[in-house]
N, C-alpha and C. Protein backbone atom coordinates (compact mmCIF):
# COMPACT_ATOMS: atom_id res chain seq x y z
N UNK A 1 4.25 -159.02 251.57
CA UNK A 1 4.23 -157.58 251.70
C UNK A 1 3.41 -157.24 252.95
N UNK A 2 4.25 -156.49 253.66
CA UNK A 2 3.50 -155.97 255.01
C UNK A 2 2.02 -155.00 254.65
N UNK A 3 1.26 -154.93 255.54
CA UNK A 3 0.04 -154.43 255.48
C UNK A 3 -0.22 -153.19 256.46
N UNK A 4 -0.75 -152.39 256.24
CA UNK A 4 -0.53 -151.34 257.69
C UNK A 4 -2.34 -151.33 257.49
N UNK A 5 -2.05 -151.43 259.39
CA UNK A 5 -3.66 -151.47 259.44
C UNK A 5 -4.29 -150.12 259.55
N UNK A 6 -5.82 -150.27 259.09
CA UNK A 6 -6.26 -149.11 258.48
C UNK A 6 -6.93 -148.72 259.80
N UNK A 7 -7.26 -147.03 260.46
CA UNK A 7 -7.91 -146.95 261.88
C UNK A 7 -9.32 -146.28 260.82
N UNK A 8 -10.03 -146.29 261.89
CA UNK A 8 -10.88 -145.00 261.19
C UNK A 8 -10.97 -143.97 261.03
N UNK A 9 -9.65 -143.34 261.11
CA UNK A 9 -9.17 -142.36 260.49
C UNK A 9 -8.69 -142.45 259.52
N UNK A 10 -8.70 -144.02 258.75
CA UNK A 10 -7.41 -143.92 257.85
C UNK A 10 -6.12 -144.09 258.03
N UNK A 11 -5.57 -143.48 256.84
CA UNK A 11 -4.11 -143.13 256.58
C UNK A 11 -3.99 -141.95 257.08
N UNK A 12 -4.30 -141.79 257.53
CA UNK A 12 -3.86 -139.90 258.19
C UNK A 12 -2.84 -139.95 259.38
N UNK A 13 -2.05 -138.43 259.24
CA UNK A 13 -1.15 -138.21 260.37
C UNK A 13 -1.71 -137.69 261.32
N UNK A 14 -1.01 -138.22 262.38
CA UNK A 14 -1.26 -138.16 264.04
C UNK A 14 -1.31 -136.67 263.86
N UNK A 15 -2.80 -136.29 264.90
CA UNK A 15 -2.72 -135.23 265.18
C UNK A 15 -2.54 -134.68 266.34
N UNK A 16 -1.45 -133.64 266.52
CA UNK A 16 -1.45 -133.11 268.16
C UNK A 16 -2.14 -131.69 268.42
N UNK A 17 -2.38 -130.88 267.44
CA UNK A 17 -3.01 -129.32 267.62
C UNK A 17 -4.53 -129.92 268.81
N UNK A 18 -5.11 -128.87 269.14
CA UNK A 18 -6.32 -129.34 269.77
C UNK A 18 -7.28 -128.85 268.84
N UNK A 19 -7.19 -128.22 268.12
CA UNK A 19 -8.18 -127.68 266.80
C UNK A 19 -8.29 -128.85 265.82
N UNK A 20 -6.93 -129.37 265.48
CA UNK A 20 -6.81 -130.69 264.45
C UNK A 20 -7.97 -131.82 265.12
N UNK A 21 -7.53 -131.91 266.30
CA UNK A 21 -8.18 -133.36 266.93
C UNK A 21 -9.23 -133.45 267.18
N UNK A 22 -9.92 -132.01 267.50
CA UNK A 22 -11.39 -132.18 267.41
C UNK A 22 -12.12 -131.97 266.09
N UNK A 23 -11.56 -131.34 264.98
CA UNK A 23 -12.02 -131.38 263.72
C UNK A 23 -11.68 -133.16 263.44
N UNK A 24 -10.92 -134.19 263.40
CA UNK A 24 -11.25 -135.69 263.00
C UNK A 24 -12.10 -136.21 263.95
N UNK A 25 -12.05 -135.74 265.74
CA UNK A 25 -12.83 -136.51 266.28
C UNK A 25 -14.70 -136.23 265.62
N UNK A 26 -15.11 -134.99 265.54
CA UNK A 26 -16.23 -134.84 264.55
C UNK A 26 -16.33 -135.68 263.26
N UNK A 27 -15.12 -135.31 262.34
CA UNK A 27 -15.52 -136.15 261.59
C UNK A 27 -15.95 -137.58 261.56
N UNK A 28 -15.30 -138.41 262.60
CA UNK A 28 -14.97 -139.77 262.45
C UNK A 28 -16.44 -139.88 263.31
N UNK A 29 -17.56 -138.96 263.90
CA UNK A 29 -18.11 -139.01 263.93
C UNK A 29 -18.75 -139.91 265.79
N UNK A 30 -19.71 -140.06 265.70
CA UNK A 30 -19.89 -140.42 267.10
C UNK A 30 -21.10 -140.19 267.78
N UNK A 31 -21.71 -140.58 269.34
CA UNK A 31 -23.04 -140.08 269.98
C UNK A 31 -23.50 -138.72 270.06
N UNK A 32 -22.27 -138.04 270.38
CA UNK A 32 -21.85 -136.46 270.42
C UNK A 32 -21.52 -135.20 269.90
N UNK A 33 -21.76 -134.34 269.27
CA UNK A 33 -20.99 -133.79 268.70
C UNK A 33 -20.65 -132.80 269.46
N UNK A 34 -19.02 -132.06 269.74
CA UNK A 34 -19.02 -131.15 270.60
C UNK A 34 -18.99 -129.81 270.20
N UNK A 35 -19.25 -129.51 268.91
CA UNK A 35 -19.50 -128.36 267.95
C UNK A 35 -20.96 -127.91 267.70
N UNK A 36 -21.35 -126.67 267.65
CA UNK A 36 -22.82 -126.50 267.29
C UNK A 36 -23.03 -126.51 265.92
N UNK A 37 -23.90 -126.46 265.27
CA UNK A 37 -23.94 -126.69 263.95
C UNK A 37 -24.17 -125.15 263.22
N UNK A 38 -24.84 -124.30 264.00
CA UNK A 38 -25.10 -122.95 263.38
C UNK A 38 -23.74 -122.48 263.32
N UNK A 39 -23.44 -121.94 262.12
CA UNK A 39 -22.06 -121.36 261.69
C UNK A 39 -21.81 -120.14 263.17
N UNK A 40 -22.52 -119.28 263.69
CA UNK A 40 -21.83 -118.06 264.24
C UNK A 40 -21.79 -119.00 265.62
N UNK A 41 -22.86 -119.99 266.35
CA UNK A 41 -22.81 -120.18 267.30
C UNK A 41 -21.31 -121.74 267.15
N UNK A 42 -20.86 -122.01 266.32
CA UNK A 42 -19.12 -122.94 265.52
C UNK A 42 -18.56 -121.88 265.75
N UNK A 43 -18.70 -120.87 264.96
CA UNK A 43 -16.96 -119.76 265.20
C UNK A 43 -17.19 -119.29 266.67
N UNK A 44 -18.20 -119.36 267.58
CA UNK A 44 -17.86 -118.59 268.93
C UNK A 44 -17.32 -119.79 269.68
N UNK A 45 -17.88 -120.90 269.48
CA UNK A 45 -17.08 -122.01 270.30
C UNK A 45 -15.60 -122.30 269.87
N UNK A 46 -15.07 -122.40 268.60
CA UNK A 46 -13.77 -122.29 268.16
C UNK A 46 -12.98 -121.00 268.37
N UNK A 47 -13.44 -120.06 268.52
CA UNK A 47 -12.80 -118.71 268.74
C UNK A 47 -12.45 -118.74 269.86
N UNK A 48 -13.45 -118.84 271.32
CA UNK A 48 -13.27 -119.35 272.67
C UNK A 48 -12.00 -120.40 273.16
N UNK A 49 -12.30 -121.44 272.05
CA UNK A 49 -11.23 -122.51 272.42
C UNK A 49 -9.82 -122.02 272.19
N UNK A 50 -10.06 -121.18 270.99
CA UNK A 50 -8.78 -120.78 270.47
C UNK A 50 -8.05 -119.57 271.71
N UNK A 51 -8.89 -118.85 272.00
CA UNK A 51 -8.19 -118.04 273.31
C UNK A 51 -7.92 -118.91 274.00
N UNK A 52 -8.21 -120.23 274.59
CA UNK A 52 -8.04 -121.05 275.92
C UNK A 52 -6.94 -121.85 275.21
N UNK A 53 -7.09 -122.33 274.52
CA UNK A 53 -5.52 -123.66 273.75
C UNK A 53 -4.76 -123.17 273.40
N UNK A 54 -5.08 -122.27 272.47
CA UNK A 54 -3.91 -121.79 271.16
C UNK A 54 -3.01 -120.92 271.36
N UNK A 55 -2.08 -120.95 270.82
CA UNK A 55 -0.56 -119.72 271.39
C UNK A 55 -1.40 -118.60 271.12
N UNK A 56 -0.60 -118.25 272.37
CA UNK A 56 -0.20 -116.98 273.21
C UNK A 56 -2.12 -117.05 273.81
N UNK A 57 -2.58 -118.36 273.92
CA UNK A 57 -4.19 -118.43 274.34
C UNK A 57 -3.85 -118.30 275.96
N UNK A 58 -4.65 -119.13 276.95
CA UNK A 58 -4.90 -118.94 278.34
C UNK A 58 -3.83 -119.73 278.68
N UNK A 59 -3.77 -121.09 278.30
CA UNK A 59 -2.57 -122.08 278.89
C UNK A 59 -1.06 -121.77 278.51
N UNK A 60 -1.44 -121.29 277.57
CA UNK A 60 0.44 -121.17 276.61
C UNK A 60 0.77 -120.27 277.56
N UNK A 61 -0.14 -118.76 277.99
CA UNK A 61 0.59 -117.63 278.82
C UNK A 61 0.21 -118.38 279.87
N UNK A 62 -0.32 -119.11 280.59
CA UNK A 62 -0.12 -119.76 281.93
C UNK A 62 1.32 -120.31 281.91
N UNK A 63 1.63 -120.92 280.92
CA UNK A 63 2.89 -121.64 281.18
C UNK A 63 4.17 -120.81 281.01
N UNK A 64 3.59 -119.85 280.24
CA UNK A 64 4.62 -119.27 280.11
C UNK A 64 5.46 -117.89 281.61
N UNK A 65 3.91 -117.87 282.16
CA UNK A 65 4.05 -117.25 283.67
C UNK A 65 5.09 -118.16 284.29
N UNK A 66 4.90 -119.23 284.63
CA UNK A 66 5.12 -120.47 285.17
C UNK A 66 6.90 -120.56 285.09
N UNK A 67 6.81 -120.66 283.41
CA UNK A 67 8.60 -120.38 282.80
C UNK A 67 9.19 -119.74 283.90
N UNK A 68 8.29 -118.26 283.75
CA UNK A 68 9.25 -117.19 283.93
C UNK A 68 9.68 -117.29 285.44
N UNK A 69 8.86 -117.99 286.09
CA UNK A 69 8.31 -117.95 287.74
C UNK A 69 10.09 -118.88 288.12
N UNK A 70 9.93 -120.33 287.22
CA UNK A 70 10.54 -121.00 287.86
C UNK A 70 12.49 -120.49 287.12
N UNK A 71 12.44 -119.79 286.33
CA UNK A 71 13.68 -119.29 286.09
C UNK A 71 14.17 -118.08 286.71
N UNK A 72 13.27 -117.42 287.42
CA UNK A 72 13.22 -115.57 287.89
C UNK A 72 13.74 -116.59 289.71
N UNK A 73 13.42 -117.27 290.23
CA UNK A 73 13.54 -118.22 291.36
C UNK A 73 14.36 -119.13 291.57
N UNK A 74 14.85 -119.79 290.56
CA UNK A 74 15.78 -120.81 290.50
C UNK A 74 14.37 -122.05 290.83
N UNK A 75 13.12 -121.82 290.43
CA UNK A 75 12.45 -123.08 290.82
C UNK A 75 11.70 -123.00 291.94
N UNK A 76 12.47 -122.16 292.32
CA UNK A 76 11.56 -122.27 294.21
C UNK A 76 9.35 -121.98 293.81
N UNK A 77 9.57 -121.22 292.85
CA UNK A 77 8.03 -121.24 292.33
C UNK A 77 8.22 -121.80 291.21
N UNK A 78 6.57 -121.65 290.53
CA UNK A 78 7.05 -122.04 289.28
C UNK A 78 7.23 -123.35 288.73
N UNK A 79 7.20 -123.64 287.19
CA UNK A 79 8.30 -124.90 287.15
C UNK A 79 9.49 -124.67 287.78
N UNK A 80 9.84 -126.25 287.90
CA UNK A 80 11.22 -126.38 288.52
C UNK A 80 12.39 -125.77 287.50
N UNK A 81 13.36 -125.27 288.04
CA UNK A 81 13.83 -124.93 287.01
C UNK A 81 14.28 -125.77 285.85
N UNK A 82 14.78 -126.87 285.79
CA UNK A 82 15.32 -127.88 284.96
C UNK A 82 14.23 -127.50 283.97
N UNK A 83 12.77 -128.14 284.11
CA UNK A 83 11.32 -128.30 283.69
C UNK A 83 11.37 -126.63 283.13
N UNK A 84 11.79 -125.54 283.38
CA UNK A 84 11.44 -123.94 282.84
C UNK A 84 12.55 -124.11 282.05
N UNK A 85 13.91 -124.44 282.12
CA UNK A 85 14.94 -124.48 281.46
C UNK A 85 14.16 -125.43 280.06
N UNK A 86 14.18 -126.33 279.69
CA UNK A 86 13.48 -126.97 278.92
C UNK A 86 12.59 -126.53 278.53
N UNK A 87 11.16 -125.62 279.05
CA UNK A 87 10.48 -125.02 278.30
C UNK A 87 10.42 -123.98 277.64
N UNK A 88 11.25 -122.88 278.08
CA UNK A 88 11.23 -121.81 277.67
C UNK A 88 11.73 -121.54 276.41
N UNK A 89 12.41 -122.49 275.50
CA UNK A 89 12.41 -121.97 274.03
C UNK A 89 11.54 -122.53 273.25
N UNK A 90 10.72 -123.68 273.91
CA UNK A 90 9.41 -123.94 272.93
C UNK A 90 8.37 -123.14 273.31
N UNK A 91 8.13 -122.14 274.38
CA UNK A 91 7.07 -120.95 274.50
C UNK A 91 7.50 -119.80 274.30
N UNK A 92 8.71 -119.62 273.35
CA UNK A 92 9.48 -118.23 272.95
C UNK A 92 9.32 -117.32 274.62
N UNK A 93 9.91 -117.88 275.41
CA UNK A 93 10.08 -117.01 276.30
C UNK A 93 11.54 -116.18 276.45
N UNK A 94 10.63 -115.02 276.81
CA UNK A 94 11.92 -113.50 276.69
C UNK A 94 10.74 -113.05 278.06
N UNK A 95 12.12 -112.23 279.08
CA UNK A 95 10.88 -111.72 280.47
C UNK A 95 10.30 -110.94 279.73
N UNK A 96 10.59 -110.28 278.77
CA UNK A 96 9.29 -108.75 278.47
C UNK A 96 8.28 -109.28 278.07
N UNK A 97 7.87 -110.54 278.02
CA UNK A 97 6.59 -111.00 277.32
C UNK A 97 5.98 -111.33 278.42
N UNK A 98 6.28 -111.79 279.63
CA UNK A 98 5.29 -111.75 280.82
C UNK A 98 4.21 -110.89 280.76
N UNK A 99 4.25 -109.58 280.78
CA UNK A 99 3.63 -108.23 281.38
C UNK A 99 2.08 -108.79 280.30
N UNK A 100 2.52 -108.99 279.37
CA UNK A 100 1.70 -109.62 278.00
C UNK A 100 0.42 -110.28 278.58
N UNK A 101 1.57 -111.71 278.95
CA UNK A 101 0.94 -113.07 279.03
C UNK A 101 0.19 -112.70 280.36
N UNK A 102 0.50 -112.24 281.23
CA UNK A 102 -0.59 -111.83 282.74
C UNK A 102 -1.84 -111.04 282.22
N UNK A 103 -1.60 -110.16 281.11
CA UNK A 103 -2.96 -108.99 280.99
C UNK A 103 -3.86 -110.44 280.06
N UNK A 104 -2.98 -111.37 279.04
CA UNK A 104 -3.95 -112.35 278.41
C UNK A 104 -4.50 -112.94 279.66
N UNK A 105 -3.79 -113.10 280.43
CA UNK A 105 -4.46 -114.57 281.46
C UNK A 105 -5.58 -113.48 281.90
N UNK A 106 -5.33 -112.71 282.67
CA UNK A 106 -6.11 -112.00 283.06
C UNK A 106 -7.73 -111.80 282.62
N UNK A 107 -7.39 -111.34 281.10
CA UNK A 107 -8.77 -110.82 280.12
C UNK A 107 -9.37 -112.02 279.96
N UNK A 108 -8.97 -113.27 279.33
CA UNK A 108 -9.27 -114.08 279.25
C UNK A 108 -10.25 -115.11 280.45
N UNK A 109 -9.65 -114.95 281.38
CA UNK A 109 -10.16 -115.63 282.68
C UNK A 109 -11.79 -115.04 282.78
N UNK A 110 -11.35 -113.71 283.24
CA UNK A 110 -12.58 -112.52 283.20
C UNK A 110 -13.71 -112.43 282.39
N UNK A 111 -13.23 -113.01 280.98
CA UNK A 111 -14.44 -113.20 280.35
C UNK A 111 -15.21 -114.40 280.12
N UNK A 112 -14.17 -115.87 280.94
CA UNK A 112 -14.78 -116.60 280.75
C UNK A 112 -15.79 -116.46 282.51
N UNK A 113 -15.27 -116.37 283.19
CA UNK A 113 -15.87 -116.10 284.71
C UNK A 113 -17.45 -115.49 284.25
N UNK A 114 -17.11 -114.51 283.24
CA UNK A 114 -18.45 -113.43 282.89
C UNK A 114 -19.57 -114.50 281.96
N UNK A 115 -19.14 -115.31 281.35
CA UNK A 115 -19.79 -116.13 280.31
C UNK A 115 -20.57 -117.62 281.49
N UNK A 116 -19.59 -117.74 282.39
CA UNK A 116 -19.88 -118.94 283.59
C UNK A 116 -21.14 -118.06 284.33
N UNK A 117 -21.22 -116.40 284.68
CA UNK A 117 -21.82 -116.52 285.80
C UNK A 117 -23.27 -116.15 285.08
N UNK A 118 -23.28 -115.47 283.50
CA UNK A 118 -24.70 -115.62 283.05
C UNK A 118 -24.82 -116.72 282.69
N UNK A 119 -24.26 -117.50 282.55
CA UNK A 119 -25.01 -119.32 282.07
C UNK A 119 -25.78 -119.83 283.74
N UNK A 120 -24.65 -119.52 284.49
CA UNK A 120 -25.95 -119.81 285.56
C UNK A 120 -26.85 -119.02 286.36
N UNK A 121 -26.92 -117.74 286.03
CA UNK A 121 -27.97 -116.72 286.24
C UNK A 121 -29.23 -117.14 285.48
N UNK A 122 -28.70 -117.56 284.04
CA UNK A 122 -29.72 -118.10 283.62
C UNK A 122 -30.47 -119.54 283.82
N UNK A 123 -29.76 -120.39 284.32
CA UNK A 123 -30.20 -122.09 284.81
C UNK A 123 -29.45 -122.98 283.76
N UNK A 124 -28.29 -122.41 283.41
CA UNK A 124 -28.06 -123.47 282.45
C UNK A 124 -26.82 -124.19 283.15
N UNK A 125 -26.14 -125.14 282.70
CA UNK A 125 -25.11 -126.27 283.32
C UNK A 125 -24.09 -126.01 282.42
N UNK A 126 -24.22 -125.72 281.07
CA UNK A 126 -23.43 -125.31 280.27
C UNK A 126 -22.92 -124.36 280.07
N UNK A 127 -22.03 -123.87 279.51
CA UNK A 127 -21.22 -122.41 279.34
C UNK A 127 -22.03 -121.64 278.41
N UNK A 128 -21.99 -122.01 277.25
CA UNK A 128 -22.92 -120.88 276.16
C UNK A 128 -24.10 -122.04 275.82
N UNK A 129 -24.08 -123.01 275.73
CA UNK A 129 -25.49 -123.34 274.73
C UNK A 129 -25.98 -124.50 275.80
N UNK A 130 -26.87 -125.27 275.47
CA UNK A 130 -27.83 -125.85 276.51
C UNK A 130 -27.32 -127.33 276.18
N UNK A 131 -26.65 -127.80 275.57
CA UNK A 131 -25.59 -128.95 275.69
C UNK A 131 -24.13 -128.75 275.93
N UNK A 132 -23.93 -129.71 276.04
CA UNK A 132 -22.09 -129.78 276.31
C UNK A 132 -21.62 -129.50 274.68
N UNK A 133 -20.60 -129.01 275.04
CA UNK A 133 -19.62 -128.54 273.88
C UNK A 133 -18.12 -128.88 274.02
N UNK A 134 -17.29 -128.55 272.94
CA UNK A 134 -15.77 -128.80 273.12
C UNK A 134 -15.28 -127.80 274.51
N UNK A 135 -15.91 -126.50 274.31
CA UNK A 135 -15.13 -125.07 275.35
C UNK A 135 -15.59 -125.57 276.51
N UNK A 136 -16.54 -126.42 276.57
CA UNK A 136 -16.60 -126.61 277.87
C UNK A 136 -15.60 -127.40 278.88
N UNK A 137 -15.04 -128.87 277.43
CA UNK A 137 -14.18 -129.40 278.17
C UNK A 137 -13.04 -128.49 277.96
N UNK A 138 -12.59 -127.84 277.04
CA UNK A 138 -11.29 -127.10 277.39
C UNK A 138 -11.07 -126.16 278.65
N UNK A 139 -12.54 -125.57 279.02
CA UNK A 139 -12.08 -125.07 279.82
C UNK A 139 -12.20 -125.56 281.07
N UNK A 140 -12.65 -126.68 281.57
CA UNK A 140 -12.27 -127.71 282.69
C UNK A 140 -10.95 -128.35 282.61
N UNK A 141 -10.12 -128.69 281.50
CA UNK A 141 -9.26 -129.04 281.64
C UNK A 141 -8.26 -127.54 282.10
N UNK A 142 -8.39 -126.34 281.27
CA UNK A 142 -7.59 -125.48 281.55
C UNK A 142 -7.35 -124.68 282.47
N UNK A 143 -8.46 -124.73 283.47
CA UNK A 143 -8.28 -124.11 284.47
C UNK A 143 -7.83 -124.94 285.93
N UNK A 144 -6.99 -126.10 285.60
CA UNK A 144 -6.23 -126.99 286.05
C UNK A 144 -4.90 -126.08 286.51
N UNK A 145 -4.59 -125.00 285.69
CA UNK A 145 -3.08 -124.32 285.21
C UNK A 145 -2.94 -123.77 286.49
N UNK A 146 -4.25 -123.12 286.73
CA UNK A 146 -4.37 -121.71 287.81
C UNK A 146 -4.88 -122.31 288.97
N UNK A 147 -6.18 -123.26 289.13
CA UNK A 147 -6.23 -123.80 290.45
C UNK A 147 -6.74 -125.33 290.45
N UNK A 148 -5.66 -126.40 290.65
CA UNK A 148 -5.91 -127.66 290.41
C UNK A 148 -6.78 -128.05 291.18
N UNK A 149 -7.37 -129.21 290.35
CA UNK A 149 -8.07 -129.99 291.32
C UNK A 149 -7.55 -130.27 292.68
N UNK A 150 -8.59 -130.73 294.10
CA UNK A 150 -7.48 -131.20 294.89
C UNK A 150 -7.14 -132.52 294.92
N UNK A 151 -6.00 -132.96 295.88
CA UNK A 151 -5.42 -133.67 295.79
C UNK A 151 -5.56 -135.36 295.61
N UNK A 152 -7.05 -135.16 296.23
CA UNK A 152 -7.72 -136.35 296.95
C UNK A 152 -8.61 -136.67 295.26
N UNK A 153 -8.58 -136.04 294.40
CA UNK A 153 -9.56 -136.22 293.15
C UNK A 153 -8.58 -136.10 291.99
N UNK A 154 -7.04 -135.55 292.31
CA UNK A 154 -7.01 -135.70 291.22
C UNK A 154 -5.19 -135.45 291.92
N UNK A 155 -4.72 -136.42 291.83
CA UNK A 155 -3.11 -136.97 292.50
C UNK A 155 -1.96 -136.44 291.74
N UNK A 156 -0.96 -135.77 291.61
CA UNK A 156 -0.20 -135.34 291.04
C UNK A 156 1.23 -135.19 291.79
N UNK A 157 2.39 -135.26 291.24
CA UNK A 157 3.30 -135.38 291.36
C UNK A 157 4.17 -134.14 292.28
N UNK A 158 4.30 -134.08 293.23
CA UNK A 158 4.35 -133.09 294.45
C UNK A 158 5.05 -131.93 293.93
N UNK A 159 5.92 -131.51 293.15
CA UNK A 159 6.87 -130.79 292.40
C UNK A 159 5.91 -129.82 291.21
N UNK A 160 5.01 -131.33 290.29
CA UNK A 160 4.07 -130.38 289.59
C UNK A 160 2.97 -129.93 290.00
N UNK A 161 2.48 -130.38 291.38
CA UNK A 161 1.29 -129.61 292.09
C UNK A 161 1.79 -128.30 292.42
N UNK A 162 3.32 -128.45 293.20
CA UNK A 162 3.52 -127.11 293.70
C UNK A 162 3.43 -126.04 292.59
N UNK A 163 4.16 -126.27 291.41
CA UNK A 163 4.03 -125.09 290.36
C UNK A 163 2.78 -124.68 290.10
N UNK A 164 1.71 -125.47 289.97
CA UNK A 164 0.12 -125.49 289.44
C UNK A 164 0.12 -123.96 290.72
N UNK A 165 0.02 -124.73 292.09
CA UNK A 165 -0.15 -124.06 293.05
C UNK A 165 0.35 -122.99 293.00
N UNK A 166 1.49 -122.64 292.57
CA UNK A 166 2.04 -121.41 293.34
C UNK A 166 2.51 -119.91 292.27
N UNK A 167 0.69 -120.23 291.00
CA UNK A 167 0.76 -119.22 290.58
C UNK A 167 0.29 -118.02 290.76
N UNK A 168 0.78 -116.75 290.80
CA UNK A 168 0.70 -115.68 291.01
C UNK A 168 -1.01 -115.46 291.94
N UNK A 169 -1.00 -115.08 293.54
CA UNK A 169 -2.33 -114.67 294.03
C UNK A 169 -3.92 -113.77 292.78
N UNK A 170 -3.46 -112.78 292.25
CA UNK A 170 -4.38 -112.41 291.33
C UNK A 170 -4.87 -112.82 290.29
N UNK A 171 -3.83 -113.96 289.79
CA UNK A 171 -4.48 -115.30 288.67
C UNK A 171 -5.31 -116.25 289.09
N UNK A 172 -5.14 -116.77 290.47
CA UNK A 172 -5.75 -117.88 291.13
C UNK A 172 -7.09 -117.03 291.47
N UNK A 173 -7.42 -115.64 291.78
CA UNK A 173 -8.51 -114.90 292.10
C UNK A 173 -9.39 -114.91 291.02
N UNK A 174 -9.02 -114.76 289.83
CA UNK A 174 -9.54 -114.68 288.34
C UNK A 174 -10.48 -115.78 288.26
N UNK A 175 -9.76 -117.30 288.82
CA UNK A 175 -10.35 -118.22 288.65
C UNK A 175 -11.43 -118.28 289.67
N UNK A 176 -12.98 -118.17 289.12
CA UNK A 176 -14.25 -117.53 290.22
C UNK A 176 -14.86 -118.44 290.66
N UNK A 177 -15.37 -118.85 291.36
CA UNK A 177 -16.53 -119.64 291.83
C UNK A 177 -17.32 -120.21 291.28
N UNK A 178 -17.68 -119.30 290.09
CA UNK A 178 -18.76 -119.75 289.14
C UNK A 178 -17.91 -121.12 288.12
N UNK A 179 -16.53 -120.16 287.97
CA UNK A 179 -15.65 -121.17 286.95
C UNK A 179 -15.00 -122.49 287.36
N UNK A 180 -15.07 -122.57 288.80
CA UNK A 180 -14.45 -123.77 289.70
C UNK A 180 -15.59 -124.78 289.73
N UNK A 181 -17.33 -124.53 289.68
CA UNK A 181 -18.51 -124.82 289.85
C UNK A 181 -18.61 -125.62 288.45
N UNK A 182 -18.27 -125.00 286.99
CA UNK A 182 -18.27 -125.03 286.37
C UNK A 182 -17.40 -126.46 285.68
N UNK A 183 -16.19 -126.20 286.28
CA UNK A 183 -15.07 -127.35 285.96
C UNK A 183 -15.39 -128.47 286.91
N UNK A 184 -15.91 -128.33 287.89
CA UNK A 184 -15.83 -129.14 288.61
C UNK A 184 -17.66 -130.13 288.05
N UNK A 185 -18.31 -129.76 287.37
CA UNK A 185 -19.65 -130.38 286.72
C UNK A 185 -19.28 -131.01 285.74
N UNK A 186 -18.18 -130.77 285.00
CA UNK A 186 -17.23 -131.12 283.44
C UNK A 186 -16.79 -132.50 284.01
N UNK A 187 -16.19 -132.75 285.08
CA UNK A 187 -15.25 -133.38 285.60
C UNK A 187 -16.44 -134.63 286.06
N UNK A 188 -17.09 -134.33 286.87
CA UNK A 188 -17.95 -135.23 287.29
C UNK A 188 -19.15 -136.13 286.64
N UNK A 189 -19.70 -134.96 285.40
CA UNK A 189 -20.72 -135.65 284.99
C UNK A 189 -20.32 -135.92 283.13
N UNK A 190 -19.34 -135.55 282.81
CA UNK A 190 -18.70 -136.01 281.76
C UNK A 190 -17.04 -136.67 281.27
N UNK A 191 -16.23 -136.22 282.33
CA UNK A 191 -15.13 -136.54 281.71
C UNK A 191 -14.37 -137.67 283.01
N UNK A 192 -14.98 -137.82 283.83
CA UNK A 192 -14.28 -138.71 285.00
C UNK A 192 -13.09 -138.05 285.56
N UNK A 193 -12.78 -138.32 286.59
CA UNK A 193 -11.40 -137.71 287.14
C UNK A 193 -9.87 -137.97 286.37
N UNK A 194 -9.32 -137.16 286.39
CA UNK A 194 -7.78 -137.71 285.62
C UNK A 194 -6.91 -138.51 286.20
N UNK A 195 -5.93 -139.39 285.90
CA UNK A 195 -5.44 -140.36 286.01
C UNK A 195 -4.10 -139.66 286.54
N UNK A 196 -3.19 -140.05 287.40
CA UNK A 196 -2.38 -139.22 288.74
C UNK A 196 -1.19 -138.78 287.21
N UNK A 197 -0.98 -137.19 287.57
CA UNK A 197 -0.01 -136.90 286.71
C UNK A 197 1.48 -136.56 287.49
């Protein structure tokens, strides 16, 4: 009789949500934890993440800009079209939901820019609390959408740089100085550079 090997997770199903994966990576425990332990200062870091990951959050309406970019173009911005053709019924895209997804990207950006520039008004390295947290890496990874790393740090596939690149001038503005300063400390002193996409 075959045996299935046990991880330390167990028997459990693969998780893909980003809420799922960091609730087992906590559990399963570790040097780190990227959650605070005080309940209000947990729901502001999960609430945060949840605007930045979660549908209709910062990335879903990034991509879904992106959809609209590379189908409104035939590709010339945007995903390519093939790549928007393919996405657009797993991000329920319809054009009237743009107008939406720009005021989310928008608000969203703005308040994280506002949360980046008192963390370092005040001297801190971190976004809200005086260690690293999960929002911190989400939002180094997420603000990849609006202005990628460059090229020389982080290699990407000339087709999906251009889309990264060639979203809308007042989204790429959103993304501030403080928040580029910010991702770019995530990148260096915790998560290493990404591997060429």
């Amino acid at each position: 009789m075959a045996h299935r090997r046990r991880s330390r997770a167990g028997d459990t199903p693969a998780r893909s949500g980003w809420a799922e994966i960091l609730a087992l990576s906590e559990r399963l425990g570790g040097s780190t934890s990227l959650l605070p332990e005080a309940i209000a200062d947990r729901a502001m870091v999960l609430g945060l993440s949840h605007e930045i990951l979660g549908e209709s959050g910062l990335v879903w309406c990034g991509r879904l800009l992106l959809i609209h970019a590379g189908l409104t173009t035939e590709g010339r911005t945007g995903f390519a079209l093939p790549v928007a053709q393919y996405l657009a019924p797993k991000y329920g895209y319809a054009p009237e939901r743009t107008t939406l997804a720009r005021q989310r990207v928008l608000a969203i950006l703005t308040h994280l820019s506002r949360l980046a520039r008192a963390a370092r008004e005040a001297g801190h390295r971190y976004l809200a609390f005086d260690r690293l947290t999960a929002l911190d890496i989400y939002i180094a990874a997420a603000l990849n959408t609006f202005a990628p790393l460059p090229h020389d740090l982080c290699p990407m596939r000339p087709a999906l740089r251009a889309a990264f690149e060639s979203v809308e001038p007042d989204l790429r503005a959103a993304v501030t100085p403080e928040l580029l300063e910010h991702r770019d400390f995530i990148y260096r002193e915790h998560l290493g550079l990404p591997m060429e996409l």
